[in-house]
Structure formats: structure tokens, C-alpha cells
C-alpha atoms as a PDB file:
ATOM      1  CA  UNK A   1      -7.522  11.480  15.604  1.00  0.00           C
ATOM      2  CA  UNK A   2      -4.508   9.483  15.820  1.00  0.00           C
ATOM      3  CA  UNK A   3      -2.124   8.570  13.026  1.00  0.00           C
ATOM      4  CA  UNK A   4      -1.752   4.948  12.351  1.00  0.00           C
ATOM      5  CA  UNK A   5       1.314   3.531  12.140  1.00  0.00           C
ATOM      6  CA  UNK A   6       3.458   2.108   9.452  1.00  0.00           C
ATOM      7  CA  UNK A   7       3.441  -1.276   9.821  1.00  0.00           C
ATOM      8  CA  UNK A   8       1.255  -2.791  13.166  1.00  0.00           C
ATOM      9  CA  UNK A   9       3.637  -5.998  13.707  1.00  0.00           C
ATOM     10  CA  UNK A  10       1.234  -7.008  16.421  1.00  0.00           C
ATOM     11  CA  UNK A  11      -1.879  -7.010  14.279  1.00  0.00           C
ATOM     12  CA  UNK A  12       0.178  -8.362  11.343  1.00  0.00           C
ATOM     13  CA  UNK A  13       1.382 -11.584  13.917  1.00  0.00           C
ATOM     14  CA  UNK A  14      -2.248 -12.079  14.680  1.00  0.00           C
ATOM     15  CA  UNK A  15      -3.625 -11.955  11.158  1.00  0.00           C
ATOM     16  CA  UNK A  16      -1.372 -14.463  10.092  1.00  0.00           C
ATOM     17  CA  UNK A  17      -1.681 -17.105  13.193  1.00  0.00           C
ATOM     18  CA  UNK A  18       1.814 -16.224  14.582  1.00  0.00           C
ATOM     19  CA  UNK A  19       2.999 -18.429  11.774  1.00  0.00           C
ATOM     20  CA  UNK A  20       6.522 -16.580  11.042  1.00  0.00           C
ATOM     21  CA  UNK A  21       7.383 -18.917   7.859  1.00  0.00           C
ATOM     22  CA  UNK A  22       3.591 -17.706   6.150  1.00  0.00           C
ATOM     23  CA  UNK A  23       4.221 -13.695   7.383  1.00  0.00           C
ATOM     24  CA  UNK A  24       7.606 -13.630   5.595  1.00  0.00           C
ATOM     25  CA  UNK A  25       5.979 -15.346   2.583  1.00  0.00           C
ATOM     26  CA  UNK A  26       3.336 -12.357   2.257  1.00  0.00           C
ATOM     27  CA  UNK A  27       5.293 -10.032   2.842  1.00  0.00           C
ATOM     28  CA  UNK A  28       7.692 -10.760   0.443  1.00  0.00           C
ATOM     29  CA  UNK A  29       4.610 -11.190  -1.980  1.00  0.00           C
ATOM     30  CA  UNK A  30       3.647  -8.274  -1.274  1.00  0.00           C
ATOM     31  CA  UNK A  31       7.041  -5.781  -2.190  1.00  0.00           C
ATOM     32  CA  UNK A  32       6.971  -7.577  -4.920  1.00  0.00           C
ATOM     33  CA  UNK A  33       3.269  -7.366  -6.065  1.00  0.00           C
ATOM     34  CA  UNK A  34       3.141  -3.510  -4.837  1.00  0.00           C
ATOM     35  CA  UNK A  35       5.948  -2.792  -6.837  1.00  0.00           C
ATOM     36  CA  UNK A  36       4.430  -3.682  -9.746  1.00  0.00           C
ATOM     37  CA  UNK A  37       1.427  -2.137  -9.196  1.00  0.00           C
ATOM     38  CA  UNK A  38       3.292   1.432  -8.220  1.00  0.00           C
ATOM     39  CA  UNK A  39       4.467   1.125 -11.580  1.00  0.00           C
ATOM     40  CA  UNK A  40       0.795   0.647 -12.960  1.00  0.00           C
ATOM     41  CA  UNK A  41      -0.359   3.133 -10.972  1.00  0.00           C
ATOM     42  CA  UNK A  42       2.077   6.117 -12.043  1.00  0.00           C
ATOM     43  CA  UNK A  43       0.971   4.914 -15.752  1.00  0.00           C
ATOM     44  CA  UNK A  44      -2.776   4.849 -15.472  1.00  0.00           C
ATOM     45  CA  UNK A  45      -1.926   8.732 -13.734  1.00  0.00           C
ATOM     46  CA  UNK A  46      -0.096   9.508 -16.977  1.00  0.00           C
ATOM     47  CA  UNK A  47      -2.931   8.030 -18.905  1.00  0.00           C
ATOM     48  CA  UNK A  48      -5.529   9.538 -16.914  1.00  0.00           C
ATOM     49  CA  UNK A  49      -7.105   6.656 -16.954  1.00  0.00           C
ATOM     50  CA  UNK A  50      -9.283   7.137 -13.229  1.00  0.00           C
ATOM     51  CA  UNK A  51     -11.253   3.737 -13.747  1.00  0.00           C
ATOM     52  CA  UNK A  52      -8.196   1.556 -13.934  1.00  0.00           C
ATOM     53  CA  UNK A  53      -6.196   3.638 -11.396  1.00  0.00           C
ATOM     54  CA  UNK A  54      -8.911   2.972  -9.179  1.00  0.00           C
ATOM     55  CA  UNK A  55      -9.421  -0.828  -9.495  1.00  0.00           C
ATOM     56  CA  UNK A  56      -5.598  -1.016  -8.942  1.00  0.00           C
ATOM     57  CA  UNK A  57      -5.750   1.720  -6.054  1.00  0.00           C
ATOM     58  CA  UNK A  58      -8.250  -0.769  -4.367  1.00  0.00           C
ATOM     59  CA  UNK A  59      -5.657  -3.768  -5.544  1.00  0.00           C
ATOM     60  CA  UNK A  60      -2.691  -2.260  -3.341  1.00  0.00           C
ATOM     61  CA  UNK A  61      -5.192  -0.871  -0.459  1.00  0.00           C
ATOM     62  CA  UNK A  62      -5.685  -4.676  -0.349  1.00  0.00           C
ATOM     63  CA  UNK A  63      -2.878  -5.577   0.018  1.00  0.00           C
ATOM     64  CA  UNK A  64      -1.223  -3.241   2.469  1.00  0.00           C
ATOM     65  CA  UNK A  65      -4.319  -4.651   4.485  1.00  0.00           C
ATOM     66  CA  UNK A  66      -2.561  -7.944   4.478  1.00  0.00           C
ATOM     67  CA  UNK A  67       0.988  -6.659   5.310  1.00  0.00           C
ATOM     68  CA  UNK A  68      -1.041  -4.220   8.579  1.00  0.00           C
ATOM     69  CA  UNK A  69       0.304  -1.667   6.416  1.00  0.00           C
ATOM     70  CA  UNK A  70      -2.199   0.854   7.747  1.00  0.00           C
ATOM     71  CA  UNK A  71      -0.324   4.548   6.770  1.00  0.00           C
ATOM     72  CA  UNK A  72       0.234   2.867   3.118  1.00  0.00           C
ATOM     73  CA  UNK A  73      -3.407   1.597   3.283  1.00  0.00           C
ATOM     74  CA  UNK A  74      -5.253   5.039   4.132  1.00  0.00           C
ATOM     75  CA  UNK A  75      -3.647   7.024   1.715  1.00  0.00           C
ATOM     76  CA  UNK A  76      -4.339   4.684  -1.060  1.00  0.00           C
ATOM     77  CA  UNK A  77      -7.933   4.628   0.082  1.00  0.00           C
ATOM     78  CA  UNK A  78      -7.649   8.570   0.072  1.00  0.00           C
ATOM     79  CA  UNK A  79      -6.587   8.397  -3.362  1.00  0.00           C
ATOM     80  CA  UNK A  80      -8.725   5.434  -4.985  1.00  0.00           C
ATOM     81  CA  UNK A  81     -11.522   8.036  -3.993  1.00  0.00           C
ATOM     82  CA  UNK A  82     -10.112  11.178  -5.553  1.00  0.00           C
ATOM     83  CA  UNK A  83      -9.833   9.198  -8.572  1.00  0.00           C
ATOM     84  CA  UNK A  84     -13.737   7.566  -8.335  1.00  0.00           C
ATOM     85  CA  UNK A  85     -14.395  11.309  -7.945  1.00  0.00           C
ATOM     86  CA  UNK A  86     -12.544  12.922 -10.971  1.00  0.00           C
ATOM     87  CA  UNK A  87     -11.048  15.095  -8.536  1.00  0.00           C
ATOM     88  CA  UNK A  88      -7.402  14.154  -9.976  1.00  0.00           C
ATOM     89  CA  UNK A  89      -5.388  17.374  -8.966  1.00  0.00           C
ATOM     90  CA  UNK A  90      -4.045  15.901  -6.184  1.00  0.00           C
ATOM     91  CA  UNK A  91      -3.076  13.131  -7.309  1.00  0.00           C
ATOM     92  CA  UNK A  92       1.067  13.451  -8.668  1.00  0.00           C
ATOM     93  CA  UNK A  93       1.903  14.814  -5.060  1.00  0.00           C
ATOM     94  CA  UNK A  94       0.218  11.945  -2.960  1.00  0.00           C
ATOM     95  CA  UNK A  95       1.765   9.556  -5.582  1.00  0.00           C
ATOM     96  CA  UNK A  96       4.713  11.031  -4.155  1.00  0.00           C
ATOM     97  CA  UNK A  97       3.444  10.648  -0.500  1.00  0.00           C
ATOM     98  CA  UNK A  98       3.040   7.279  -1.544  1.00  0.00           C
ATOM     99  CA  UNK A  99       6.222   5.804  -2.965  1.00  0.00           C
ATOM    100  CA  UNK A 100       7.684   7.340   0.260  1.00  0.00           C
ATOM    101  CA  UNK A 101       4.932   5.457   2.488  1.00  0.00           C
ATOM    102  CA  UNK A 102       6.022   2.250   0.511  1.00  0.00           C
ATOM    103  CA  UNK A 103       9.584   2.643   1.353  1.00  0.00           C
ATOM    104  CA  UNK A 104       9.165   3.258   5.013  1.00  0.00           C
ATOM    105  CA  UNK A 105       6.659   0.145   5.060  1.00  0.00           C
ATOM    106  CA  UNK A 106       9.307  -1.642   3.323  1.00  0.00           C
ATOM    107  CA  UNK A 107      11.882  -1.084   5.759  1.00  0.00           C
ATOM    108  CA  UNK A 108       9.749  -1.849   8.662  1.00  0.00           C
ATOM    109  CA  UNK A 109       8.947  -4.825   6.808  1.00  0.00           C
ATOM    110  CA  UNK A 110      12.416  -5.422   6.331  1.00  0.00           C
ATOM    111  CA  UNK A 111      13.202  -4.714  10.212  1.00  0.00           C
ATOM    112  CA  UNK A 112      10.382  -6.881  11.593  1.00  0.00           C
ATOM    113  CA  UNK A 113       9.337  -9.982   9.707  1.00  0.00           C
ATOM    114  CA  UNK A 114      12.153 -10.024   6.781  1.00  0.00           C
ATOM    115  CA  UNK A 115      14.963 -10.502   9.534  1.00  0.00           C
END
């Protein structure tokens, strides 16, 4: 299996038309709209809320989608589904995982498109 990689500018150029001015839009929209939603996140974990965790879970796999933020996207996906399940042990240390995947997808966001 191969691991995907943190940000796919390629993919991300194509999804977007090759239109520069509209991929540094999104992107911005989404650091901004993912940071948020962390925050969310880490509260509906505290809460142990697993039905809103997992609508905004599916929010930010969304939107990593847009960004070809495909590392940031599976493990969201991995965890919206531990959450559907119940199975919430997991959960603090991929929250972890995660908040790291944002950063790196932030800098190569940073790198390629926010230039």
C-alpha cells in the first residue's frame, strides 16, 4: 500500500482549473475553516459527543479533499469512523496525529500555492 502524500500539488492544480488566484483563495479558506473546526473537534472529544464529532470529522475530511490534502484526509476518515463506531479509545492520540498532519499540510500549503 503506498502512503499518500501531504499535499498532491498536481491534483490540487487540476481540481482547481490551474487557476492560481482561486487555489490560493481555498486554501487560505481552508487554514482558516480547519482551524476552527480542530478547535470543535478537540471539544466534541472532551464532550464525548461522537455524533457531532463525526458530522464535523466528515466537515474537515471535506475539506482537506479540496486542498488534495490526502494524509490529513485519511486519517480524519479513520477517525470519523471510530467515532460512528463508539470505538473512542483511540481517539486523543490520532487527535494528536492530526494537529501534526495539519501543520505539515499547512506548510506545504504555505510552500506551494501560498508563495
Amino acid at each position: 500500500m503506498f502512503e499518500p502524500k501531504v499535499f498532491d500539488n498536481t491534483d490540487y492544480e487540476s481540481r482547481l482549473a490551474y487557476n492560481h488566484e482561486l487555489m490560493t483563495l481555498v486554501a487560505v479558506e481552508f487554514v482558516k475553516e480547519a482551524t476552527t473546526l480542530l478547535g470543535v473537534l478537540q471539544a466534541h472529544m472532551a464532550d464525548e459527543d461522537w455524533d457531532n464529532f463525526a458530522l464535523v470529522a466528515h466537515r474537515l475530511k471535506g475539506a482537506a479533499l479540496e486542498v488534495s490534502g490526502y494524509r490529513f484526509c485519511r486519517l480524519i476518515a479513520e477517525m470519523e469512523k471510530l467515532s460512528i463506531k463508539r470505538e473512542s479509545g483511540l481517539l486523543p492520540t490520532s487527535y494528536v496525529t492530526l494537529n501534526d498532519e495539519f501543520k505539515a499540510l499547512v506548510l506545504a500549503l504555505n510552500q506551494e500555492v501560498l508563495r
